[in-house]
N, C-alpha and C. Protein backbone atom coordinates (compact mmCIF):
# COMPACT_ATOMS: atom_id res chain seq x y z
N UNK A 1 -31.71 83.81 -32.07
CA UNK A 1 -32.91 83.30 -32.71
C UNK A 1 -34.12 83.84 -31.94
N UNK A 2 -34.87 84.33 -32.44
CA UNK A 2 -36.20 84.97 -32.15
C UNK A 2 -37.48 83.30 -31.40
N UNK A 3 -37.89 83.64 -30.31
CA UNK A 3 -39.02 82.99 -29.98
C UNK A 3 -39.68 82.54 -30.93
N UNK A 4 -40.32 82.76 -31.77
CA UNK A 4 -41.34 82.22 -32.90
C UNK A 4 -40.90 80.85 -33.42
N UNK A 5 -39.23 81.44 -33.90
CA UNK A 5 -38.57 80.51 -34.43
C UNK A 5 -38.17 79.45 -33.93
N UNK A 6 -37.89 79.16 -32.81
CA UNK A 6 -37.71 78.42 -31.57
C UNK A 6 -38.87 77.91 -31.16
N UNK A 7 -40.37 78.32 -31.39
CA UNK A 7 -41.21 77.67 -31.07
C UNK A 7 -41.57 76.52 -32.45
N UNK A 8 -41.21 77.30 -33.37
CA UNK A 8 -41.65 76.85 -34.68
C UNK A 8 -40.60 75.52 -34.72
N UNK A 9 -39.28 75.23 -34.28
CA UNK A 9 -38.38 74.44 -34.45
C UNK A 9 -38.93 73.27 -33.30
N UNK A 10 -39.35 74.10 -32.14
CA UNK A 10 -39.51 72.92 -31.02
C UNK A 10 -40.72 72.24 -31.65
N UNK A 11 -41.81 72.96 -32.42
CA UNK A 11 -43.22 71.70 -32.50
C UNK A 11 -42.85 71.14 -33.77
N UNK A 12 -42.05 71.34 -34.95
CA UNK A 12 -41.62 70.15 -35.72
C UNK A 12 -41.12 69.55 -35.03
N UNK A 13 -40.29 69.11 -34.15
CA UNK A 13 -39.47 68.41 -33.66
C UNK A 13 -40.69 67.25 -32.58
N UNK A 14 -41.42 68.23 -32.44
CA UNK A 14 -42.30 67.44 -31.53
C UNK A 14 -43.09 66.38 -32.37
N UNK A 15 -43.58 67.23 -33.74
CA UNK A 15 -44.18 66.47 -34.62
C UNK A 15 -43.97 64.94 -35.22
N UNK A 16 -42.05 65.49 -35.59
CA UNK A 16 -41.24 64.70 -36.53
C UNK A 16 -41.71 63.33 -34.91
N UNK A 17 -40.96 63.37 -33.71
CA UNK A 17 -40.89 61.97 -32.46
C UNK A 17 -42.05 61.39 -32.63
N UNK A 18 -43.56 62.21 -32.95
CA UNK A 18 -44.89 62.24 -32.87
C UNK A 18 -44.98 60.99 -33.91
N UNK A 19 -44.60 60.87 -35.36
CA UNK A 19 -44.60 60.42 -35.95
C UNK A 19 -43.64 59.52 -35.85
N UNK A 20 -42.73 59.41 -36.06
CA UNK A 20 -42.13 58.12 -35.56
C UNK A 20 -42.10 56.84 -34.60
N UNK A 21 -43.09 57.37 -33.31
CA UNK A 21 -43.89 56.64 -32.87
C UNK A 21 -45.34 55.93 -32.82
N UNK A 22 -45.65 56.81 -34.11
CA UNK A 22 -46.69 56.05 -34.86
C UNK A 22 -48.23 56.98 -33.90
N UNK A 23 -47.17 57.86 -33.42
CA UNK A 23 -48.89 58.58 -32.51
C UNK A 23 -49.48 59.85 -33.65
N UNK A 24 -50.64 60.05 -34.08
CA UNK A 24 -51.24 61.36 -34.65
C UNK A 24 -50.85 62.06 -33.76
N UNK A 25 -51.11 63.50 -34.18
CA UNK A 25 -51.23 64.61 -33.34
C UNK A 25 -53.08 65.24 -33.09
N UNK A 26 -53.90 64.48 -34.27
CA UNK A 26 -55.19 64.39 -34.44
C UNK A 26 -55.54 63.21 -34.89
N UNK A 27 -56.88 62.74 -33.64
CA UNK A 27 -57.63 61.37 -34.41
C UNK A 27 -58.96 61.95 -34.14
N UNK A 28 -59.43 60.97 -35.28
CA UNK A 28 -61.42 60.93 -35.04
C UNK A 28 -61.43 59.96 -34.81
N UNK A 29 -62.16 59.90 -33.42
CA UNK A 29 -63.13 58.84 -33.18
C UNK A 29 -64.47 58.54 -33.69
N UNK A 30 -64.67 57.29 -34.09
CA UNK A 30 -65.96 57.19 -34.61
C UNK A 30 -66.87 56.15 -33.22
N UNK A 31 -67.25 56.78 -32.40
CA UNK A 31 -68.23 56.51 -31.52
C UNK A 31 -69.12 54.94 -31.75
N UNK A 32 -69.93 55.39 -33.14
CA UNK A 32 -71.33 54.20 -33.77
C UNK A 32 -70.58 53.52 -34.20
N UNK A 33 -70.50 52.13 -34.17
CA UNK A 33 -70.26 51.18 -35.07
C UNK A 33 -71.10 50.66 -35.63
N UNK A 34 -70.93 50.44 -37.11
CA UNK A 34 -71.92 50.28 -38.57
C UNK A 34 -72.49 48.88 -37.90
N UNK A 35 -72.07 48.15 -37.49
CA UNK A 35 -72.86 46.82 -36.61
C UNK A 35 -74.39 47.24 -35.36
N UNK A 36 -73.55 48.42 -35.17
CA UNK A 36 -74.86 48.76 -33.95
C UNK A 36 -76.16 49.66 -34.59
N UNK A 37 -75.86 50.58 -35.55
CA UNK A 37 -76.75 51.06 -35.89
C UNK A 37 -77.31 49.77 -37.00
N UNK A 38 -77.16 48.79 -37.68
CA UNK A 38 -77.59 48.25 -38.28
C UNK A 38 -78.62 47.36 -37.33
N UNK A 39 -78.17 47.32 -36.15
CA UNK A 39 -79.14 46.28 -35.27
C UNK A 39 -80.14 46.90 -34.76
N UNK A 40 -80.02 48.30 -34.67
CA UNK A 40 -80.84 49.06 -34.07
C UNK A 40 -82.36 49.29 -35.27
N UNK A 41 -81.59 49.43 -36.34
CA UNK A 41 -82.60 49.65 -37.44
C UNK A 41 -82.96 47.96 -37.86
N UNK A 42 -82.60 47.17 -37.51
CA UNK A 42 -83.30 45.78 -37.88
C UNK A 42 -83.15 45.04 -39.42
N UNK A 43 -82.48 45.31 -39.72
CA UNK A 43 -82.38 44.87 -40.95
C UNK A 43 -80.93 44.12 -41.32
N UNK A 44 -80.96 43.24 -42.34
CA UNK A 44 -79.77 42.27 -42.91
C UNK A 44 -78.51 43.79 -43.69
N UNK A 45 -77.66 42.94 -43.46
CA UNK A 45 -76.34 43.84 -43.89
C UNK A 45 -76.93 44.31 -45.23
N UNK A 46 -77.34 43.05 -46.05
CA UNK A 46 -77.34 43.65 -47.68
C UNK A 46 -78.56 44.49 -47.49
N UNK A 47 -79.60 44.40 -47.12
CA UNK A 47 -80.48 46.02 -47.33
C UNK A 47 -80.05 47.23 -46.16
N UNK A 48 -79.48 46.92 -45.74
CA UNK A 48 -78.33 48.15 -44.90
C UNK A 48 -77.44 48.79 -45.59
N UNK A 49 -76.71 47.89 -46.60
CA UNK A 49 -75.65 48.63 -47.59
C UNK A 49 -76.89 49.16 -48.90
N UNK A 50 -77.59 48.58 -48.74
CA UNK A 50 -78.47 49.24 -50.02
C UNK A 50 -78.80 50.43 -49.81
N UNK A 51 -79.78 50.39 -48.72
CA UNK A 51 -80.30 51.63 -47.60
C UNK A 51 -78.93 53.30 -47.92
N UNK A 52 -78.01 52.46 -47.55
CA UNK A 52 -76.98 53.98 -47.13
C UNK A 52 -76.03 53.75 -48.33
N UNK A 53 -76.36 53.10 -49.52
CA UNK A 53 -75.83 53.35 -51.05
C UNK A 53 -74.27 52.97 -50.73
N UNK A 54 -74.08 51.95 -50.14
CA UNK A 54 -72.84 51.31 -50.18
C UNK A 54 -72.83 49.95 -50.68
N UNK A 55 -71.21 49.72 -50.79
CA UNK A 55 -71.57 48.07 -51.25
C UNK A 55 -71.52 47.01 -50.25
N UNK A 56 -71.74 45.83 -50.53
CA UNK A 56 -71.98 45.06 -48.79
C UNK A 56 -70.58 44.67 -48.45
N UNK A 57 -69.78 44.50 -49.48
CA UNK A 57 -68.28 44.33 -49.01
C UNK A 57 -68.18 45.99 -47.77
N UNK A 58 -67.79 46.72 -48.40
CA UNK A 58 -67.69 48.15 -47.49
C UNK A 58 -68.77 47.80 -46.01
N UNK A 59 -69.65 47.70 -46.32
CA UNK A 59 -70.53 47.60 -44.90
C UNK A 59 -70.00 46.56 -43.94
N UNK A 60 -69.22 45.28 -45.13
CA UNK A 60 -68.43 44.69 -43.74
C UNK A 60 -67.49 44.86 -43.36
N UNK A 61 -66.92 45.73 -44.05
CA UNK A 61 -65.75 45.90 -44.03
C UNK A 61 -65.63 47.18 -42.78
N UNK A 62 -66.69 47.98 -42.75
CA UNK A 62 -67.30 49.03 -41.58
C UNK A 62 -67.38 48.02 -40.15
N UNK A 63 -67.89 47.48 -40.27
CA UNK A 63 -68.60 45.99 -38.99
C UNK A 63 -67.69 45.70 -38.69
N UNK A 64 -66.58 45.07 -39.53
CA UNK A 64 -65.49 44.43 -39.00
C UNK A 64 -64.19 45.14 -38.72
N UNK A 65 -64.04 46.65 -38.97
CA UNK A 65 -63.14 47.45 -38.31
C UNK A 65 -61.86 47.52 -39.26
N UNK A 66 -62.26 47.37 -40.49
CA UNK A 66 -60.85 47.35 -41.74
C UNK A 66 -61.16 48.56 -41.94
N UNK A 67 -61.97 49.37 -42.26
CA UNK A 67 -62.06 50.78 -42.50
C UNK A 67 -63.29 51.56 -41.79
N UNK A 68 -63.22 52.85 -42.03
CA UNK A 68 -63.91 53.51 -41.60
C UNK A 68 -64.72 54.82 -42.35
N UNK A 69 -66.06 54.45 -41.67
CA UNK A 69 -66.89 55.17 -42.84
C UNK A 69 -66.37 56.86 -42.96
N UNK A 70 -67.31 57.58 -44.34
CA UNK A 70 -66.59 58.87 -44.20
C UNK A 70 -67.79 60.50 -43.52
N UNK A 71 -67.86 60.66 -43.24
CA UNK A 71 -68.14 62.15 -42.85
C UNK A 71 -69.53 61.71 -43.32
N UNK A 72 -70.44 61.30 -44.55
CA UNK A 72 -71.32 61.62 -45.00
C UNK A 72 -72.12 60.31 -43.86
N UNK A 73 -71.55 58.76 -44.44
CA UNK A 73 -71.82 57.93 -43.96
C UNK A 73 -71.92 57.64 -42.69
N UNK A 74 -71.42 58.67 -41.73
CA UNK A 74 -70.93 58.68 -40.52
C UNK A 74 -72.32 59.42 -40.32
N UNK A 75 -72.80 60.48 -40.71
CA UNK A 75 -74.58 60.69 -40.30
C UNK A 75 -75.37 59.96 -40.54
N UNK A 76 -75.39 59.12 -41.80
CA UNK A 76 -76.19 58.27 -42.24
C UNK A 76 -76.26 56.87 -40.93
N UNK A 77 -75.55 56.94 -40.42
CA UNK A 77 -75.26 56.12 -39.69
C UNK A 77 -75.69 56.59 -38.53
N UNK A 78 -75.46 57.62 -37.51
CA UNK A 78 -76.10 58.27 -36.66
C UNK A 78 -77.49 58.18 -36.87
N UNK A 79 -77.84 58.71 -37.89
CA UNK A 79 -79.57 58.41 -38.47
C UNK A 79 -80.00 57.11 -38.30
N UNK A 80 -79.20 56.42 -38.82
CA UNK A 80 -79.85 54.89 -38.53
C UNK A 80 -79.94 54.54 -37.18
N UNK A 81 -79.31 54.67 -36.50
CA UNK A 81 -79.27 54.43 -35.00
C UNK A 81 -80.12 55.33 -34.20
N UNK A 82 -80.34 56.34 -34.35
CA UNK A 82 -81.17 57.48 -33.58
C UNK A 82 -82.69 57.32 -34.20
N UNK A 83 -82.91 57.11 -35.13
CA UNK A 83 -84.02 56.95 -36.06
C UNK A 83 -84.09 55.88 -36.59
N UNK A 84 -84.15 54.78 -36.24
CA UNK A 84 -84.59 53.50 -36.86
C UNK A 84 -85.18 53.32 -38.27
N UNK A 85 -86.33 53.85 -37.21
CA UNK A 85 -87.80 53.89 -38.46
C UNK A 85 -87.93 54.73 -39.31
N UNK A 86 -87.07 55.54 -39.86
CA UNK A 86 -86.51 55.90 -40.75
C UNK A 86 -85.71 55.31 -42.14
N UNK A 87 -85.10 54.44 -41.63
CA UNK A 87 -84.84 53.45 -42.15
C UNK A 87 -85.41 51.97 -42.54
N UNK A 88 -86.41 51.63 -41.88
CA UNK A 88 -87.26 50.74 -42.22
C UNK A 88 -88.22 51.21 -42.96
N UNK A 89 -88.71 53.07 -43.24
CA UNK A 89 -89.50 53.59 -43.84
C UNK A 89 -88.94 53.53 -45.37
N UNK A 90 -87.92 53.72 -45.48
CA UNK A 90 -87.42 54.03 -46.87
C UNK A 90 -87.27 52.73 -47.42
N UNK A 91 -86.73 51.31 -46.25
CA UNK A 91 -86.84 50.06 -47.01
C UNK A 91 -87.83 49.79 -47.73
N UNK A 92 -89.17 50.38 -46.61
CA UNK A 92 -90.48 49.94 -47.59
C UNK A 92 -90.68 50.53 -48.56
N UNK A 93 -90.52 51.51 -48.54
CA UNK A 93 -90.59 52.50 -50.33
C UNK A 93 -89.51 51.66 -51.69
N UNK A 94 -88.47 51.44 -50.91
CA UNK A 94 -87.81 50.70 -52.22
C UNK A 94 -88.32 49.42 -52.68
N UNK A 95 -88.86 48.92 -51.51
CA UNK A 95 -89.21 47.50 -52.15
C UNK A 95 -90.56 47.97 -52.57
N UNK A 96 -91.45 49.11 -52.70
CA UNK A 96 -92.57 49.29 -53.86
C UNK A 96 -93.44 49.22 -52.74
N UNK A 97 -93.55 48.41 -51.70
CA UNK A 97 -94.96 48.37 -50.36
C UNK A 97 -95.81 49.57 -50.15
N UNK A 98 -94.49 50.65 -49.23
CA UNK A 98 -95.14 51.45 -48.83
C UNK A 98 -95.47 53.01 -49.57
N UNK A 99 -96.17 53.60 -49.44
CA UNK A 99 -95.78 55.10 -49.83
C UNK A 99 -95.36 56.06 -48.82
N UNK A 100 -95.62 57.48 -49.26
CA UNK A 100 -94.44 58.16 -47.96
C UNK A 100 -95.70 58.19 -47.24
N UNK A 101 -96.80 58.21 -46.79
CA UNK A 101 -98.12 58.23 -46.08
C UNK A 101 -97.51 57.33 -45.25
N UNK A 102 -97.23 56.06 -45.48
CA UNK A 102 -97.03 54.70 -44.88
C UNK A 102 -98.50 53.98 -45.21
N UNK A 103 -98.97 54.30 -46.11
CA UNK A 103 -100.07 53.32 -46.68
C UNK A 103 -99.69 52.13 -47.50
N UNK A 104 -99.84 51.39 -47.78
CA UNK A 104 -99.32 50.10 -48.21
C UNK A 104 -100.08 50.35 -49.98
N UNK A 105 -99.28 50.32 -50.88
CA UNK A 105 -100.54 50.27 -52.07
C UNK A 105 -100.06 49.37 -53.17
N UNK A 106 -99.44 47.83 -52.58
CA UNK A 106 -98.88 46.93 -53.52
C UNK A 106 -98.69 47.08 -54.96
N UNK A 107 -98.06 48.08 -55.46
CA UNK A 107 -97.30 48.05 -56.48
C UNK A 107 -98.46 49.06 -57.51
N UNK A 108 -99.69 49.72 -56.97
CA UNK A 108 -100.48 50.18 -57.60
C UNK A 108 -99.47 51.55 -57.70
N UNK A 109 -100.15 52.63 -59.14
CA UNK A 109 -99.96 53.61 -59.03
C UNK A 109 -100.77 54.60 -58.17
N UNK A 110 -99.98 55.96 -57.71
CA UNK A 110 -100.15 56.74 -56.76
C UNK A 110 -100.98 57.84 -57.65
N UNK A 111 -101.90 58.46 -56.83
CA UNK A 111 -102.91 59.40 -57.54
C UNK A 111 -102.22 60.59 -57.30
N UNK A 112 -102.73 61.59 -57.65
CA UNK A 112 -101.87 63.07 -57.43
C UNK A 112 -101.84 63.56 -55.97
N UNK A 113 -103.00 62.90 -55.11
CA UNK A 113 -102.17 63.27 -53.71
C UNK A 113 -101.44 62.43 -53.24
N UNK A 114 -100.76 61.33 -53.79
CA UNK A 114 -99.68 60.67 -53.45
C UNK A 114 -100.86 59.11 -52.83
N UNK A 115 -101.98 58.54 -53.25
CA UNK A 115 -102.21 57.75 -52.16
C UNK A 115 -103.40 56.66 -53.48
């Protein structure tokens, strides 16, 4: 039997024990937990799941360690934590307050330079 083949036989074999003991051979760690960047950015779970277009079940379900967010949510989440006010910026735009200036213009319409 040729080396290759013998290597190729020894790492299934390594794989197949790998698995049967319930170990990956690859994990991701997810560092942020959806609890910390949510505290960091200041805000209640439900405009947190609004914020990053999830539902608030999923956001607790992030918090409380039943699942784990994916690739996209996993920046969105970095963002929230590294950039706060980023996130408190866009709260105010949804709820109608602010504009992107950060001028406040209670629910008036915006002129063509935005203000």
């Amino acid at each position: 039997m040729d080396n290759e083949m013998e290597q190729f036989q020894k790492d299934l074999l390594d794989s197949v024990r790998q698995m049967k003991n319930g170990k990956a051979a690859r994990t991701t760690e997810v560092t942020l937990s959806a609890a910390e960047a949510r505290a960091k950015a200041g805000v209640s779970q439900n405009a947190f799941a609004q914020l990053l277009g999830v539902s608030l079940r999923t956001l607790q379900d992030w918090e409380q360690g039943r699942r784990q967010p994916n690739g996209a949510a996993q920046t969105l989440l970095r963002v929230a934590s590294q950039h706060p006010e980023a996130l408190r910026d866009l709260q105010g735009i949804y709820a109608g307050n602010v504009g992107c200036c950060g001028t406040r213009h209670q629910g008036q319409s915006l002129s063509r330079d935005g203000h």
